[in-house]
C-alpha atoms as a PDB file:
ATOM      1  CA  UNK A   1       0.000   0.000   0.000  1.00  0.00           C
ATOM      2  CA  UNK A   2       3.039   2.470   0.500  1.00  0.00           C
ATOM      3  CA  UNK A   3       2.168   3.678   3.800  1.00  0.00           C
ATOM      4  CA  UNK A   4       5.318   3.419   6.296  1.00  0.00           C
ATOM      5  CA  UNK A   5       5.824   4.729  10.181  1.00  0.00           C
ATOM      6  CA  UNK A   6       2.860   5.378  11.738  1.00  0.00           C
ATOM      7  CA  UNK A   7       0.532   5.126   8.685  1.00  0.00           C
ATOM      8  CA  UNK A   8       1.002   1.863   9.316  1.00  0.00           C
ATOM      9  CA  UNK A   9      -1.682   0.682  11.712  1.00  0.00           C
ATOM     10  CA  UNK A  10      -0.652   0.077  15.107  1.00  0.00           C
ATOM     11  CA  UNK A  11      -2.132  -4.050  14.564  1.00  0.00           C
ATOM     12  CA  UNK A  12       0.140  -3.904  11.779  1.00  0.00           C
ATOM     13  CA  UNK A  13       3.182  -3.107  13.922  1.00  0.00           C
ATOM     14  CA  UNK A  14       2.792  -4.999  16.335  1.00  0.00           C
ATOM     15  CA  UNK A  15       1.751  -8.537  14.479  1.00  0.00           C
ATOM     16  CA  UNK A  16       4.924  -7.748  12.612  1.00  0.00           C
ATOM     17  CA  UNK A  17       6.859  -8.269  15.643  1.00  0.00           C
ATOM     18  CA  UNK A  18       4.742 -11.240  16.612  1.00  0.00           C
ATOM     19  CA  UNK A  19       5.273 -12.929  13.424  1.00  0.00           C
ATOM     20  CA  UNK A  20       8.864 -12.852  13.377  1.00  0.00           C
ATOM     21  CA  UNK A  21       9.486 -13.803  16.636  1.00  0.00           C
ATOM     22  CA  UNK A  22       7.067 -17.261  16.056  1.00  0.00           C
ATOM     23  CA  UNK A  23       8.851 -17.810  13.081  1.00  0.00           C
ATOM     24  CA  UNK A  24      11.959 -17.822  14.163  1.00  0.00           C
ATOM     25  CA  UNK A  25      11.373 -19.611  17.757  1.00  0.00           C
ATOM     26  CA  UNK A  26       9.088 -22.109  16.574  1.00  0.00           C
ATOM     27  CA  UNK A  27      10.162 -25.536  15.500  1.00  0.00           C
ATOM     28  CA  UNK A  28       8.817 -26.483  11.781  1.00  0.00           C
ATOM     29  CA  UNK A  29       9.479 -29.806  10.233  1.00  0.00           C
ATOM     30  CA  UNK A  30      11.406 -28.379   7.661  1.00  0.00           C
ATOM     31  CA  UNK A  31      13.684 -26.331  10.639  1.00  0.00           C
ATOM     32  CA  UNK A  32      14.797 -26.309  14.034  1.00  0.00           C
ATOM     33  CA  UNK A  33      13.598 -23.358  16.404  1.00  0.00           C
ATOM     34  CA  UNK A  34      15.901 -20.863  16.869  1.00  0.00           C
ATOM     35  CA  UNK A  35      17.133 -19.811  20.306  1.00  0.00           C
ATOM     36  CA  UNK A  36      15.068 -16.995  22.227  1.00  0.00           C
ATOM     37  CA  UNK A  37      18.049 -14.974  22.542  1.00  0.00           C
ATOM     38  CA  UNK A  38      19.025 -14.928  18.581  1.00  0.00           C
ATOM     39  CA  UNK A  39      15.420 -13.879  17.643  1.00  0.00           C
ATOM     40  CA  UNK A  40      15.594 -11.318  20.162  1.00  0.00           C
ATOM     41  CA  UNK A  41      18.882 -10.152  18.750  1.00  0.00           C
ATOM     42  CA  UNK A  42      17.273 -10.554  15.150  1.00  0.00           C
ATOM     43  CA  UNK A  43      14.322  -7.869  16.072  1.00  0.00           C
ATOM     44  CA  UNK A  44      16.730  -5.939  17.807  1.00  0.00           C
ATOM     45  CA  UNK A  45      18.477  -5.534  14.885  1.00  0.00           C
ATOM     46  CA  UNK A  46      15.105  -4.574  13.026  1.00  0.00           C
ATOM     47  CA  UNK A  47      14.522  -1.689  15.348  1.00  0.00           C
ATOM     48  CA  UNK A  48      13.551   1.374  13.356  1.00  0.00           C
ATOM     49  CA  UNK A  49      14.098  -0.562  10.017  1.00  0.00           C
ATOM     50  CA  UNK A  50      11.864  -3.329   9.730  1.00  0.00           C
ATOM     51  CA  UNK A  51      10.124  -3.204  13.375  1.00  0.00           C
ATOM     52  CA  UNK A  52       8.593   0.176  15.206  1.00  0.00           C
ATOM     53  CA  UNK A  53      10.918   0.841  17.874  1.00  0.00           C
ATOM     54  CA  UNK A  54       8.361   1.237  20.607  1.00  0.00           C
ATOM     55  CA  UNK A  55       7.080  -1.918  19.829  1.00  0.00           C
ATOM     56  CA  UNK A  56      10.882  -3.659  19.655  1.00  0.00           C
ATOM     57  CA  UNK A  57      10.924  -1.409  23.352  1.00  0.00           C
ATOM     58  CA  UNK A  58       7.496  -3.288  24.423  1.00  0.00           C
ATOM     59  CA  UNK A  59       8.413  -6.591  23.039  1.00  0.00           C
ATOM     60  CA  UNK A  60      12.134  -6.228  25.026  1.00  0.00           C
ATOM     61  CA  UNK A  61       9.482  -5.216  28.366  1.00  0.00           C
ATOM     62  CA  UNK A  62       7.428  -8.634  27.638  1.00  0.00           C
ATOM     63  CA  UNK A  63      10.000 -11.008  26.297  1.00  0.00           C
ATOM     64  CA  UNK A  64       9.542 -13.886  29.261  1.00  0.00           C
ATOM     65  CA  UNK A  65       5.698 -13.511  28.551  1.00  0.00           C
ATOM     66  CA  UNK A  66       6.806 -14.233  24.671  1.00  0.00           C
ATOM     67  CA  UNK A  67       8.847 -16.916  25.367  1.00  0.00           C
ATOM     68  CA  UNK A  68       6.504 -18.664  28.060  1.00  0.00           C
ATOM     69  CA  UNK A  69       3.652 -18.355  25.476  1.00  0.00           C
ATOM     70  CA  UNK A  70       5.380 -20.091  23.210  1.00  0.00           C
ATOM     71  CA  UNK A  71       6.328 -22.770  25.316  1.00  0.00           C
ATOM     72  CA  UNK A  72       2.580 -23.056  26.588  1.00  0.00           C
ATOM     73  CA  UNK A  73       1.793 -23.579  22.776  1.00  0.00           C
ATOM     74  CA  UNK A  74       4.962 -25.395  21.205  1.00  0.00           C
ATOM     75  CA  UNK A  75       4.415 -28.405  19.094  1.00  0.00           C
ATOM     76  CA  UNK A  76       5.548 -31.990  20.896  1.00  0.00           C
ATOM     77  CA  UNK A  77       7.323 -34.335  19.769  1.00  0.00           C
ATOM     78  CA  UNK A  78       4.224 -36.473  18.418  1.00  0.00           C
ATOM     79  CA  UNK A  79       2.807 -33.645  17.013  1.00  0.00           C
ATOM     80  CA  UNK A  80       5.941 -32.649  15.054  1.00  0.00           C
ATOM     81  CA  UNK A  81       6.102 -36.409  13.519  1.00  0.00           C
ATOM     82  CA  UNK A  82       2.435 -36.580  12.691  1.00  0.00           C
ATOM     83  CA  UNK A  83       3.191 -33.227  10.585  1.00  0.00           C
ATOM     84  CA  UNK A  84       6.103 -34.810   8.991  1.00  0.00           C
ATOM     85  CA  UNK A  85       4.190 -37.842   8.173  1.00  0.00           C
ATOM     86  CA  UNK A  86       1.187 -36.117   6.510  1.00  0.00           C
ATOM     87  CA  UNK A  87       3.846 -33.788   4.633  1.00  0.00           C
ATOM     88  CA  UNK A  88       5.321 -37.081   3.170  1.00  0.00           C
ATOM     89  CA  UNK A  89       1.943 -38.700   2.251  1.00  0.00           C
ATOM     90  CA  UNK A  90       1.443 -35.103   0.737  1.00  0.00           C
ATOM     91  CA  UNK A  91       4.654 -35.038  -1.561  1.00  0.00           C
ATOM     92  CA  UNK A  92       3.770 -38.521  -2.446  1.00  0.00           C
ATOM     93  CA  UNK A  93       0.973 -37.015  -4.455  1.00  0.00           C
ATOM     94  CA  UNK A  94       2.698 -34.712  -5.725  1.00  0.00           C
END
């Protein structure tokens, strides 16, 4: 849309922040999760590029609620095999 800074909406901002940070802490079957430190250095970085910097400032406030809500929600084990199982039956058809 070519809005930036705060025509972006403030949902915006902040899911962008969100986003990231699942993506790069959560375990996928094609990756390993990456440690809670790194993706806090990789938004970090971000600051007043890629991220708001009051929300990289509120996310830095609330990182242990991040990383315990992830934890609450993390895929096990099991789960992460089902996934890889249906993802083979899937390329199968392919």
């Amino acid at each position: 849309m070519g809005i930036s800074g705060d025509a972006i909406p403030i949902s915006a901002r902040l899911m962008a922040v969100a986003d990231v940070y699942d993506a790069l802490i959560s375990r996928r079957i094609y990756k390993e999760a990456m440690a809670h430190e790194k993706a806090v250095f990789i938004i970090v970085e971000g600051k007043n590029r890629h991220f708001d910097a009051d929300i990289v400032d509120a996310f830095l406030e609330l990182q242990d609620e991040f990383r315990a809500i992830a934890a609450r929600f993390s895929d096990s084990d099991e789960v992460m095999a089902l996934k890889a199982q249906q993802m083979a039956r899937f390329e199968v058809v392919l």
